[in-house]
Each structure stands twice: as structure tokens, then as C-alpha cells.
N, C-alpha and C. Protein backbone atom coordinates (compact mmCIF):
# COMPACT_ATOMS: atom_id res chain seq x y z
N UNK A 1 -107.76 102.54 4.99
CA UNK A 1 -108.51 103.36 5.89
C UNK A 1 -108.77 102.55 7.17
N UNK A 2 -108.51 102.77 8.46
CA UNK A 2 -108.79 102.90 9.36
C UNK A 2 -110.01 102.87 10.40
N UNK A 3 -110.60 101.88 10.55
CA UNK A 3 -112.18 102.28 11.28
C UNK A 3 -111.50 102.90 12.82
N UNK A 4 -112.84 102.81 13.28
CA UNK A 4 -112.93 103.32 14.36
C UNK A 4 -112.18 102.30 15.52
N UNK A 5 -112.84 100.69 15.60
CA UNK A 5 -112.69 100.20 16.29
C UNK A 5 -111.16 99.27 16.01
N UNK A 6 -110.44 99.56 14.54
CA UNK A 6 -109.45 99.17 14.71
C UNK A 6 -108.66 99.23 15.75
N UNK A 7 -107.78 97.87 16.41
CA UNK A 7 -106.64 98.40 17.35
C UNK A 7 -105.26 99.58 16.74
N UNK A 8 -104.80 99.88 17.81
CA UNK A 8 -104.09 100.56 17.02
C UNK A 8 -102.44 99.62 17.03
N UNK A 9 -101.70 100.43 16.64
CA UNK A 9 -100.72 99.39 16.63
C UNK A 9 -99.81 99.85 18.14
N UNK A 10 -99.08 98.99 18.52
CA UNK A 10 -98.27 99.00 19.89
C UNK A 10 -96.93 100.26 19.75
N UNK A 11 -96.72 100.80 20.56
CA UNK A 11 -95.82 101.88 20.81
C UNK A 11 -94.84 101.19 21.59
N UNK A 12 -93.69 100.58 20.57
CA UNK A 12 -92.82 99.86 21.61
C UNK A 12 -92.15 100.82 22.92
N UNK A 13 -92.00 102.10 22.79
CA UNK A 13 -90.95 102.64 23.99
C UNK A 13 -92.21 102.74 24.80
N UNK A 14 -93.39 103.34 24.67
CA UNK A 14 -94.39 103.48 25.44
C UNK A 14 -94.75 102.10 26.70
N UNK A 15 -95.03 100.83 25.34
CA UNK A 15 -95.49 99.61 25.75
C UNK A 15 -93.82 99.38 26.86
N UNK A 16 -92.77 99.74 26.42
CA UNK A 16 -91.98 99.43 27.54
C UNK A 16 -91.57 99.78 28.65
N UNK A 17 -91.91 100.80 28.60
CA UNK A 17 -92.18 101.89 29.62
C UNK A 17 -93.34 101.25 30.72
N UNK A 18 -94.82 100.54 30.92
CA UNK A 18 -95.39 100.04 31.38
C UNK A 18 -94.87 98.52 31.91
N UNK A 19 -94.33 97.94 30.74
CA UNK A 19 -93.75 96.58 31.18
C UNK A 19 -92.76 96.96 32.61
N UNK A 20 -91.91 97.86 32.05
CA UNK A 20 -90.36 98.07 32.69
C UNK A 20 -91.20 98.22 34.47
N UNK A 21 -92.66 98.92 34.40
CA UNK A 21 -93.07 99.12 35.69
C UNK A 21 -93.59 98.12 36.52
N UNK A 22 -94.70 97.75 35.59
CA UNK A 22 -94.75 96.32 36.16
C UNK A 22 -94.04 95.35 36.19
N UNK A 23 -93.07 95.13 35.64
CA UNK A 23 -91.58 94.47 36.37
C UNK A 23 -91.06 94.25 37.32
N UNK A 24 -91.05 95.87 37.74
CA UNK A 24 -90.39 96.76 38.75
C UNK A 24 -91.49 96.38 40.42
N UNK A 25 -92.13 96.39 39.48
CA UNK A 25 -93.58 96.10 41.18
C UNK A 25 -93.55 94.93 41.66
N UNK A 26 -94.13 94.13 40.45
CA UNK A 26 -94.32 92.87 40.73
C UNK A 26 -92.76 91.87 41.33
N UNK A 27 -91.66 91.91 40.97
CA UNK A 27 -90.42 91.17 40.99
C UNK A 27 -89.49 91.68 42.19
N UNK A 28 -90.14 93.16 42.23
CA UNK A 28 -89.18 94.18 43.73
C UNK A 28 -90.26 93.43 45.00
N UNK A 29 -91.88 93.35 44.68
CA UNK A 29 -92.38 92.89 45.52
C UNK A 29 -92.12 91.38 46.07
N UNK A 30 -92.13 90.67 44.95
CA UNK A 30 -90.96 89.34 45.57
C UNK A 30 -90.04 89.48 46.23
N UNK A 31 -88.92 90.01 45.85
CA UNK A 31 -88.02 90.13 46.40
C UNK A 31 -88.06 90.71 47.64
N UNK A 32 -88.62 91.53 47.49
CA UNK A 32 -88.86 92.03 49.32
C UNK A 32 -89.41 90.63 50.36
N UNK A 33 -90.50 89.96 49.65
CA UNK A 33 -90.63 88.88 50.54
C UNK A 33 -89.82 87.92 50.67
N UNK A 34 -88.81 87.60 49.32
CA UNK A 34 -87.82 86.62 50.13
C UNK A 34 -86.61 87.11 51.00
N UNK A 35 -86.31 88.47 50.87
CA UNK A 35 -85.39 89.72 51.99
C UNK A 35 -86.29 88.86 53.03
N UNK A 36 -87.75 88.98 53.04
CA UNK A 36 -87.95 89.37 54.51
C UNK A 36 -88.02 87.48 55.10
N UNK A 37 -88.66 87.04 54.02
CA UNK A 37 -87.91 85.16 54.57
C UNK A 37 -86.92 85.02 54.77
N UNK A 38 -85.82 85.78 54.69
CA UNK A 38 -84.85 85.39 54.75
C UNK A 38 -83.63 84.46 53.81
N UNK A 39 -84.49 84.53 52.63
CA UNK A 39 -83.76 84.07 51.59
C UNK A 39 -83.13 84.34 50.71
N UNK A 40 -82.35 85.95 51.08
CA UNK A 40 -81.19 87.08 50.86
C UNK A 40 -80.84 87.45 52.27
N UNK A 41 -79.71 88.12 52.15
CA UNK A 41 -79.68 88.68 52.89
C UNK A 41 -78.78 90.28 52.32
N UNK A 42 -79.51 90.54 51.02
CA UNK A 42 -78.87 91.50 50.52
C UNK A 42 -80.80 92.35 50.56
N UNK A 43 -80.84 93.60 51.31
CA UNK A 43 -81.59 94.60 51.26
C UNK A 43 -82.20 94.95 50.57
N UNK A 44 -83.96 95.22 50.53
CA UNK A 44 -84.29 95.71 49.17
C UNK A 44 -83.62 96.90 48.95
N UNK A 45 -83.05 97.50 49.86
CA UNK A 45 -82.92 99.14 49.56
C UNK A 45 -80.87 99.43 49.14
N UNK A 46 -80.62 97.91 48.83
CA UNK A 46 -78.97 98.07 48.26
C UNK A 46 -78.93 99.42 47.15
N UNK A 47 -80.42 99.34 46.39
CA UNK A 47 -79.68 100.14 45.07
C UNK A 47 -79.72 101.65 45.90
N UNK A 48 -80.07 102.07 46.93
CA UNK A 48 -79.96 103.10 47.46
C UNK A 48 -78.71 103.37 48.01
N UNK A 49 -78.34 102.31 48.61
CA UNK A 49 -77.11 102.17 49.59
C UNK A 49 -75.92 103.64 49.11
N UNK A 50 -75.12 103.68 47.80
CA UNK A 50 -74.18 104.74 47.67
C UNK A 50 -75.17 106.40 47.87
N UNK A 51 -76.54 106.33 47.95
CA UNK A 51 -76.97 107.81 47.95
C UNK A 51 -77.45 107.86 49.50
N UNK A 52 -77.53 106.75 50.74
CA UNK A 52 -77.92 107.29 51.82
C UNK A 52 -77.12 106.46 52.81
N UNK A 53 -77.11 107.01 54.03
CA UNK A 53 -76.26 106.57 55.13
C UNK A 53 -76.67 104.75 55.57
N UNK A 54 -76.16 104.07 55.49
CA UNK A 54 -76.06 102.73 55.37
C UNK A 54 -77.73 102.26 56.84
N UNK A 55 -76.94 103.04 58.07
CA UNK A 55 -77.69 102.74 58.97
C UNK A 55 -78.97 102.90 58.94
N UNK A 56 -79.27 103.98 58.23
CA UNK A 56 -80.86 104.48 57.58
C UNK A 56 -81.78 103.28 56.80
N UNK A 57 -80.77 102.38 55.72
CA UNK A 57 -81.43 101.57 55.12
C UNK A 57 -82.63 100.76 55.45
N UNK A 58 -82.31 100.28 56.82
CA UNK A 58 -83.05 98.94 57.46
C UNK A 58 -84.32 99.58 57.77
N UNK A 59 -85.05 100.47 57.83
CA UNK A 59 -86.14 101.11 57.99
C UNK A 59 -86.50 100.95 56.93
N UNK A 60 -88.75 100.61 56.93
CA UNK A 60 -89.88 100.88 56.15
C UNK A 60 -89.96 101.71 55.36
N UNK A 61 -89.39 102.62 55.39
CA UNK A 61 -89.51 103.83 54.16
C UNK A 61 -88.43 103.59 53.28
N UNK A 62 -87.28 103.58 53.92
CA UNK A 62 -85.99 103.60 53.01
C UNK A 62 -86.55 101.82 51.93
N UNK A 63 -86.94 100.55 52.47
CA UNK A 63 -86.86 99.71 52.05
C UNK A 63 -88.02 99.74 51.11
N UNK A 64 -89.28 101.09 51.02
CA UNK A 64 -90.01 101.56 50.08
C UNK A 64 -89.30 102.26 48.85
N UNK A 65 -88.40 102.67 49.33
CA UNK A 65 -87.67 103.74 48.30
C UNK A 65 -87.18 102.34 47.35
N UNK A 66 -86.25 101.68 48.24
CA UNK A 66 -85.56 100.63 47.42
C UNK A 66 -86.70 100.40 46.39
N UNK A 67 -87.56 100.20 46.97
CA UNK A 67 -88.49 99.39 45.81
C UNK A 67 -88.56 100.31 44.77
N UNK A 68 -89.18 101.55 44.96
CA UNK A 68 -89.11 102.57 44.23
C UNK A 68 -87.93 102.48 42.87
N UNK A 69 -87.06 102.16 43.47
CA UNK A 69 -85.36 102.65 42.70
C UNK A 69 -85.42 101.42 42.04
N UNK A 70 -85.68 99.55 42.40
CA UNK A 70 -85.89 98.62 41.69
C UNK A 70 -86.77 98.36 40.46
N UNK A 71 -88.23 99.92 40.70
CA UNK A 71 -88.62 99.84 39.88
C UNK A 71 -88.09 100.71 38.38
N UNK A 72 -87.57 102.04 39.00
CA UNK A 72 -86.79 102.93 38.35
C UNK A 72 -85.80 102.10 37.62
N UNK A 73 -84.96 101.16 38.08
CA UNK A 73 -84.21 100.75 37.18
C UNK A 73 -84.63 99.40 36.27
N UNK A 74 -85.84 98.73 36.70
CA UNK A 74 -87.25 97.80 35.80
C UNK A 74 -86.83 98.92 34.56
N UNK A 75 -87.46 99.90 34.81
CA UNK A 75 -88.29 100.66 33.68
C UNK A 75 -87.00 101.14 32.35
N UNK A 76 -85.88 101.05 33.16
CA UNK A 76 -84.72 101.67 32.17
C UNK A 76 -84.15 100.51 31.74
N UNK A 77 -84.18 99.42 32.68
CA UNK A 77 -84.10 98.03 31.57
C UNK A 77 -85.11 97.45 30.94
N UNK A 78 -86.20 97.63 30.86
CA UNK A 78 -87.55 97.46 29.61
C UNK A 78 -86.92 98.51 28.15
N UNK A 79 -86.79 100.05 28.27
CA UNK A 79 -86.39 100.70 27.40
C UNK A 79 -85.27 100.02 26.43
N UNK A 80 -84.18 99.84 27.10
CA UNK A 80 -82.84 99.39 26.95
C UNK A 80 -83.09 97.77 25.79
N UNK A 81 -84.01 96.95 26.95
CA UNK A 81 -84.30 95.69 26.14
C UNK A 81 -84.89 96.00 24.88
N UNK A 82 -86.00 96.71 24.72
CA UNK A 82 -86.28 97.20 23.44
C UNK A 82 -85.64 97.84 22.31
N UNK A 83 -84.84 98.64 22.88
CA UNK A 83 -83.93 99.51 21.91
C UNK A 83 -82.64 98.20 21.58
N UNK A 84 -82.00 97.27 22.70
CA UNK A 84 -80.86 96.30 22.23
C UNK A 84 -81.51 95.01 21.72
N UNK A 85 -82.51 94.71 21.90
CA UNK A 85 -83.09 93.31 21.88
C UNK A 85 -84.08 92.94 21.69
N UNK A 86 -85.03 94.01 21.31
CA UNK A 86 -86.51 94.28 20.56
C UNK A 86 -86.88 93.25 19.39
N UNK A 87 -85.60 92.76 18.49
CA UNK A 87 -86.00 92.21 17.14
C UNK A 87 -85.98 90.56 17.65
N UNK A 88 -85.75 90.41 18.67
CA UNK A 88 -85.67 89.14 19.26
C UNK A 88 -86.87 88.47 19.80
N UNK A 89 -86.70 87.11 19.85
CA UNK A 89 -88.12 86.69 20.00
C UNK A 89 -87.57 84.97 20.67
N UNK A 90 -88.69 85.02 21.75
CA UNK A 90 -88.77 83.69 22.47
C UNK A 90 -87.90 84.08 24.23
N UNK A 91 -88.10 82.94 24.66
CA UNK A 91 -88.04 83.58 25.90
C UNK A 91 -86.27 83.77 26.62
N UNK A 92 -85.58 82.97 25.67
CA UNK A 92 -83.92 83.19 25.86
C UNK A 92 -83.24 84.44 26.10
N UNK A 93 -83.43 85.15 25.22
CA UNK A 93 -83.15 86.53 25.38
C UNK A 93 -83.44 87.40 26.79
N UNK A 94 -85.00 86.89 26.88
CA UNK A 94 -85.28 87.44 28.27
C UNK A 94 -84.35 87.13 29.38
N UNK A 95 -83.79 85.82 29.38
CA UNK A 95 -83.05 84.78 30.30
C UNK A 95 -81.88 85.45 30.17
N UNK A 96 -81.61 85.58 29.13
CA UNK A 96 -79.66 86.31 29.17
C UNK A 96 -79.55 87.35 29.29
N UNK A 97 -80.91 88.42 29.35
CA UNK A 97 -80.96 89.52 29.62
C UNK A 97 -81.23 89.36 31.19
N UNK A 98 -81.50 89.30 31.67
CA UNK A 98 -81.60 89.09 33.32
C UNK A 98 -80.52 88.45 34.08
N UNK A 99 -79.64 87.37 33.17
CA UNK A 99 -78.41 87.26 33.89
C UNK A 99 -77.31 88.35 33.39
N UNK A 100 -77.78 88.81 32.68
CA UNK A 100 -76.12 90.17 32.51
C UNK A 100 -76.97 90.94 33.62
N UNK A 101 -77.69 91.33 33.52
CA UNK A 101 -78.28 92.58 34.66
C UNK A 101 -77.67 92.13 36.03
N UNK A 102 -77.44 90.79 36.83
CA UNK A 102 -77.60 90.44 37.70
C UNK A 102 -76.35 90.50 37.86
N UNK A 103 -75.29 90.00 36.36
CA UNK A 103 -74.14 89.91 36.87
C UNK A 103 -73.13 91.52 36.80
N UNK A 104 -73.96 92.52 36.26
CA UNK A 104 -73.67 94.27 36.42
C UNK A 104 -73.73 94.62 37.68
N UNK A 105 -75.06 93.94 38.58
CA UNK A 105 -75.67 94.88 39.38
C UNK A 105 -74.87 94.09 40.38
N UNK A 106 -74.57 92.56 40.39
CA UNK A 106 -73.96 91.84 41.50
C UNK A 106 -72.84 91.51 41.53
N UNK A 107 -72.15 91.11 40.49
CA UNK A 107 -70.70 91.19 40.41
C UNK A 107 -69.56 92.74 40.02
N UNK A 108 -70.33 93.52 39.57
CA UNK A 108 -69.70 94.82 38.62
C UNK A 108 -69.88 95.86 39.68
N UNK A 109 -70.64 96.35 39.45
CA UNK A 109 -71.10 97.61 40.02
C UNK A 109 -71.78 97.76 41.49
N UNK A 110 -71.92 96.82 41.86
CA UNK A 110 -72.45 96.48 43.19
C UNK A 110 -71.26 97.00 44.11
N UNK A 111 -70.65 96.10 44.11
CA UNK A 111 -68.70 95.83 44.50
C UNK A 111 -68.61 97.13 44.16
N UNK A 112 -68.59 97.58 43.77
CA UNK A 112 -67.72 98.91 43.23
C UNK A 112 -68.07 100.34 43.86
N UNK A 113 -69.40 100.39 43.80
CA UNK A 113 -69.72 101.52 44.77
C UNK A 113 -69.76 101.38 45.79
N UNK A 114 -69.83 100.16 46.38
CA UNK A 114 -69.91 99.62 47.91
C UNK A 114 -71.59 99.54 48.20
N UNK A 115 -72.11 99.28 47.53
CA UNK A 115 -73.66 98.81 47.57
C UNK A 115 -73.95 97.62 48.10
N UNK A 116 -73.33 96.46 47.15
CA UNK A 116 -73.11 94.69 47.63
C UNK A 116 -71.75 94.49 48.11
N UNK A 117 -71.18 93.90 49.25
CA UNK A 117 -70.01 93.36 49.35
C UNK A 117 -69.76 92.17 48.01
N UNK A 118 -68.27 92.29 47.87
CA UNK A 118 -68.28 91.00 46.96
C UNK A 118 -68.77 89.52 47.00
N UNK A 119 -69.12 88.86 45.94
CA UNK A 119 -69.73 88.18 45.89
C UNK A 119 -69.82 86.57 46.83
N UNK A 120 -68.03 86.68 47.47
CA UNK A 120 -67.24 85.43 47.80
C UNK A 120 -67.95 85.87 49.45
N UNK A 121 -68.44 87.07 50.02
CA UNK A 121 -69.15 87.80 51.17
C UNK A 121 -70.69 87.32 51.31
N UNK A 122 -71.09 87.69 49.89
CA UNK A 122 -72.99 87.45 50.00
C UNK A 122 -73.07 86.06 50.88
N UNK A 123 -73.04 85.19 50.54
CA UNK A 123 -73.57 83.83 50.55
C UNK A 123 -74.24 83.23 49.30
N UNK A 124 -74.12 81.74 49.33
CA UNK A 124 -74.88 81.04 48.28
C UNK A 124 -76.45 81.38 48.34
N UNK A 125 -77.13 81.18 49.76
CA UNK A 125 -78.30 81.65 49.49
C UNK A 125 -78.97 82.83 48.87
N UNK A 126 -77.96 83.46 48.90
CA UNK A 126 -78.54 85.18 48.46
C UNK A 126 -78.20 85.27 46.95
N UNK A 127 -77.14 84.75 46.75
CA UNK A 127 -76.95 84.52 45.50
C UNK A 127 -77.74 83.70 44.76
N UNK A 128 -77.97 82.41 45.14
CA UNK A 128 -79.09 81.39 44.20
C UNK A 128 -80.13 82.39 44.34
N UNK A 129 -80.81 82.93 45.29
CA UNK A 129 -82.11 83.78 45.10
C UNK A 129 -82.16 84.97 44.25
N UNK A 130 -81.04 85.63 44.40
CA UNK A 130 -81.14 86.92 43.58
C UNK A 130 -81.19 86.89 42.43
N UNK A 131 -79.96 85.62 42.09
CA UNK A 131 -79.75 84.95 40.63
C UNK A 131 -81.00 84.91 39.71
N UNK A 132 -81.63 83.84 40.53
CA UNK A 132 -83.33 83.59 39.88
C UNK A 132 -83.95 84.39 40.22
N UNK A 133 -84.37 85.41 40.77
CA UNK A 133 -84.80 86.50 40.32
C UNK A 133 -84.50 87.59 39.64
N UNK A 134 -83.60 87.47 39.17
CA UNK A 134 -83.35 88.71 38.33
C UNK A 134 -83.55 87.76 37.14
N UNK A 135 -83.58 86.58 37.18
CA UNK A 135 -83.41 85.48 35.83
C UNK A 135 -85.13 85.42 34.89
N UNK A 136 -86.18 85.41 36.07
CA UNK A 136 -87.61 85.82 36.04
C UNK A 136 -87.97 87.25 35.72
N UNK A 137 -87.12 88.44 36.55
CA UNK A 137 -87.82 89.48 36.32
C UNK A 137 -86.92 89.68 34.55
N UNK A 138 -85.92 89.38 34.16
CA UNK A 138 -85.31 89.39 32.87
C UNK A 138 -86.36 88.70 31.65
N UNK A 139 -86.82 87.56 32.10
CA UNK A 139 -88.00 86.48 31.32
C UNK A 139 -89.18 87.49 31.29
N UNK A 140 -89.59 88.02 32.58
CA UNK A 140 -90.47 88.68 32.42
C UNK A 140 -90.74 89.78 31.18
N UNK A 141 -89.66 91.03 31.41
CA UNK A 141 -89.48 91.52 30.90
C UNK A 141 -89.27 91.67 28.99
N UNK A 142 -88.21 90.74 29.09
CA UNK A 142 -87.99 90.24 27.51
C UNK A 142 -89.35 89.26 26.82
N UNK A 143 -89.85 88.68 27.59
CA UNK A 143 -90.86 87.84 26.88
C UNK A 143 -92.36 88.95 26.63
N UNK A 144 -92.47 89.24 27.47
CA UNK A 144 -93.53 90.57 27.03
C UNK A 144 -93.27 91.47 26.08
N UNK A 145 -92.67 91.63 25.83
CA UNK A 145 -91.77 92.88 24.72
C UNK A 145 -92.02 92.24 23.44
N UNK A 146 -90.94 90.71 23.74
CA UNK A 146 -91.35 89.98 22.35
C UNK A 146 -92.69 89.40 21.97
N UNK A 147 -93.49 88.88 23.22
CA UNK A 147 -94.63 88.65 22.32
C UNK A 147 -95.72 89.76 22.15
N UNK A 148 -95.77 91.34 22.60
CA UNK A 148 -96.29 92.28 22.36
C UNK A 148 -96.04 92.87 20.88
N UNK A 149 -94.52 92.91 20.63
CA UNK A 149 -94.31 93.84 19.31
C UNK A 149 -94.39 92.51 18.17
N UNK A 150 -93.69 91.65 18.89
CA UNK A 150 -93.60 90.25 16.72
C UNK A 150 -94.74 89.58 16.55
N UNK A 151 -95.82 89.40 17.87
CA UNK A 151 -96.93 88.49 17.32
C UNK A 151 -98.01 89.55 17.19
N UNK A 152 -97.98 90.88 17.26
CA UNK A 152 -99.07 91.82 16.52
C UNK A 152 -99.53 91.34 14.94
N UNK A 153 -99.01 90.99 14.52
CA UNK A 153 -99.27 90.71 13.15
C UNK A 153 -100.54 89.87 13.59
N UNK A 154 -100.27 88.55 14.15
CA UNK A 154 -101.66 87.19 14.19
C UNK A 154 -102.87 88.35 14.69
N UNK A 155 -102.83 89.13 15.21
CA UNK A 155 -103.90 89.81 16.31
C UNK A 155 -104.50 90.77 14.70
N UNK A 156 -103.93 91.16 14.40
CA UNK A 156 -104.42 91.61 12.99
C UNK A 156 -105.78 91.37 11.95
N UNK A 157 -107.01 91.92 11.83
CA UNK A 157 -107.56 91.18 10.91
C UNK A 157 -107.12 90.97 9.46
N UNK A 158 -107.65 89.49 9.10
CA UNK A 158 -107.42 89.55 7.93
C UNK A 158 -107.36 90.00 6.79
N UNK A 159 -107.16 90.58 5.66
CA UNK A 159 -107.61 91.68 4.55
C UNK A 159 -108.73 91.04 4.06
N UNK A 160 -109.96 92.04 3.83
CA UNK A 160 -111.62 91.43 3.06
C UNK A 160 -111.27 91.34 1.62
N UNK A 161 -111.09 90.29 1.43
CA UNK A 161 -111.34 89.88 -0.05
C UNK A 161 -112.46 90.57 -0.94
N UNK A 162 -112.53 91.16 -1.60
CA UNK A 162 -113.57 92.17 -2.75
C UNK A 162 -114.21 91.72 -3.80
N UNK A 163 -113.64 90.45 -4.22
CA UNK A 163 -114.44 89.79 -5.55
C UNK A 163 -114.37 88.67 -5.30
N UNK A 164 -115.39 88.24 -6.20
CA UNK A 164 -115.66 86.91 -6.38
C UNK A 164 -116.49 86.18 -4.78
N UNK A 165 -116.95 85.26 -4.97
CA UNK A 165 -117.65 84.18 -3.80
C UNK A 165 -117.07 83.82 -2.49
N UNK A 166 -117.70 83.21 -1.63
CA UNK A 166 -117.14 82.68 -0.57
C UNK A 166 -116.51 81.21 -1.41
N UNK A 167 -115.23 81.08 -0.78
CA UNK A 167 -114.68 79.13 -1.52
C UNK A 167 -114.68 78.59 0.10
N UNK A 168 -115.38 77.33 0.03
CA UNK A 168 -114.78 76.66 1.16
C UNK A 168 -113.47 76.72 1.44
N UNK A 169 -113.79 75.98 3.00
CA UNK A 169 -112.29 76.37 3.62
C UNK A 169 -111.03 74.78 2.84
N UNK A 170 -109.75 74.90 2.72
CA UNK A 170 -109.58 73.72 2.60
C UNK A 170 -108.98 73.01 3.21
């Protein structure tokens, strides 16, 4: 039975669904500041690039949307990590999950719709930056997941023993 003030237990698609957002905020909001240092020179608003006219991009709104769409796709890689990589635990996973993403979104599919020029185009700087960030927002992502759903158990109270005395501890 159940009290009142028991926690309840975690809703992994739910709980990933929140991660995938705050992901999406926190890591798009970086990234926008190193776009705007100058330490890319790949757009927040690339993942827009195949749905709007290129010249449009460089504008405040469109580079809101980007964020928007960085977070949209946070949230479908939180789901994804959970459903492929949920039973996993420690922060590696997060790490190799953020470099396949990086190398889909930057070597694969980037190139392909004409979103990113190829990679031998970007530059090293944009590349070392994007790299490690997608390498963090991947850590991010995967390490929250895992220590939300496998260490529920410690957060757990203990079961009340029913008979017999208190025994010291040993």
C-alpha cells in the first residue's frame, strides 16, 4: 500500500520528454553564444535552412526558430535515448550518443539537404565547437536519463521490518 506522501515512480517517456527540453534550451542557448563569439560559423538556424529561404536565416526571429527546432530535435533525441539506450548507465553512452548525433546532423544529413556545406568547407573551429557541444548536450542528455530511471531504487525507502527489536547497526 501506498501512502500519500510516497514518491511516485519516474515516467521514463514523460521524464524524457522534459530532459529532451531542457537540453534543447540550455545547449541551443550555448550554442547561440558561441555562433555569436564567433566560435562557429555554422547558424543557429541551419536546422531550418532546407524549410526557409537561406537569406531569411541571419535574422532574430529565424535564429529563434532555430533554437526552437534545436530544441524540437533535444526532445526527439531524449525519447529515442530512452527507448535505444535507457538500460544503460554511466556517462559513456551519453558521450557516444552525442557523437553519432553530431556525426548524422554534420557529416550525413547536413551535406545532404544542403543545410551544412561539407565538412572539408566548415572549418576546424566550427567543427571542434560543434563537436563538443553536441558531445555535452549528448552527456547531458544520456546521464540524466540514466541517473533518473537506475538509481530510483537508492531514493526508495527501505522496507519496515515488523518483528522482533531494533539490532544495532553493524
Amino acid at each position: 500500500m501506498t501512502g500519500r506522501n510516497d514518491p511516485a515512480p519516474t515516467r521514463p517517456v514523460l521524464y524524457s520528454l522534459k530532459i529532451g527540453f531542457f537540453a534543447g534550451l540550455i545547449w541551443g542557448l550555448l550554442r547561440w553564444l558561441a555562433t555569436g563569439l564567433h566560435f562557429t560559423k555554422v547558424s543557429q538556424a541551419f536546422l531550418l535552412d532546407p524549410f526557409v529561404p537561406r537569406a531569411w536565416l541571419g535574422g532574430f526571429y529565424w535564429q529563434l526558430g532555430g533554437l526552437g527546432a534545436f530544441i524540437a530535435m533535444s526532445i526527439l533525441a531524449a525519447v529515442l535515448y530512452v527507448a535505444l539506450l535507457g538500460k544503460l548507465t554511466g556517462p559513456w553512452p551519453g558521450l557516444a550518443f552525442g557523437a553519432v548525433w553530431w556525426a548524422l546532423v554534420y557529416a550525413w544529413a547536413g551535406p545532404l539537404v544542403g543545410a551544412l556545406p561539407p565538412l572539408n568547407l566548415i572549418g576546424w573551429d566550427s567543427i571542434a565547437t560543434d563537436f563538443c557541444l553536441f558531445l555535452l548536450w549528448g552527456l547531458f542528455i544520456g546521464y540524466s536519463i540514466s541517473f533518473e530511471l537506475h538509481d530510483e531504487a537508492a531514493r526508495e525507502p527501505s522496507p519496515k521490518k515488523t518483528q522482533g527489536s531494533p539490532q544495532p547497526s553493524s
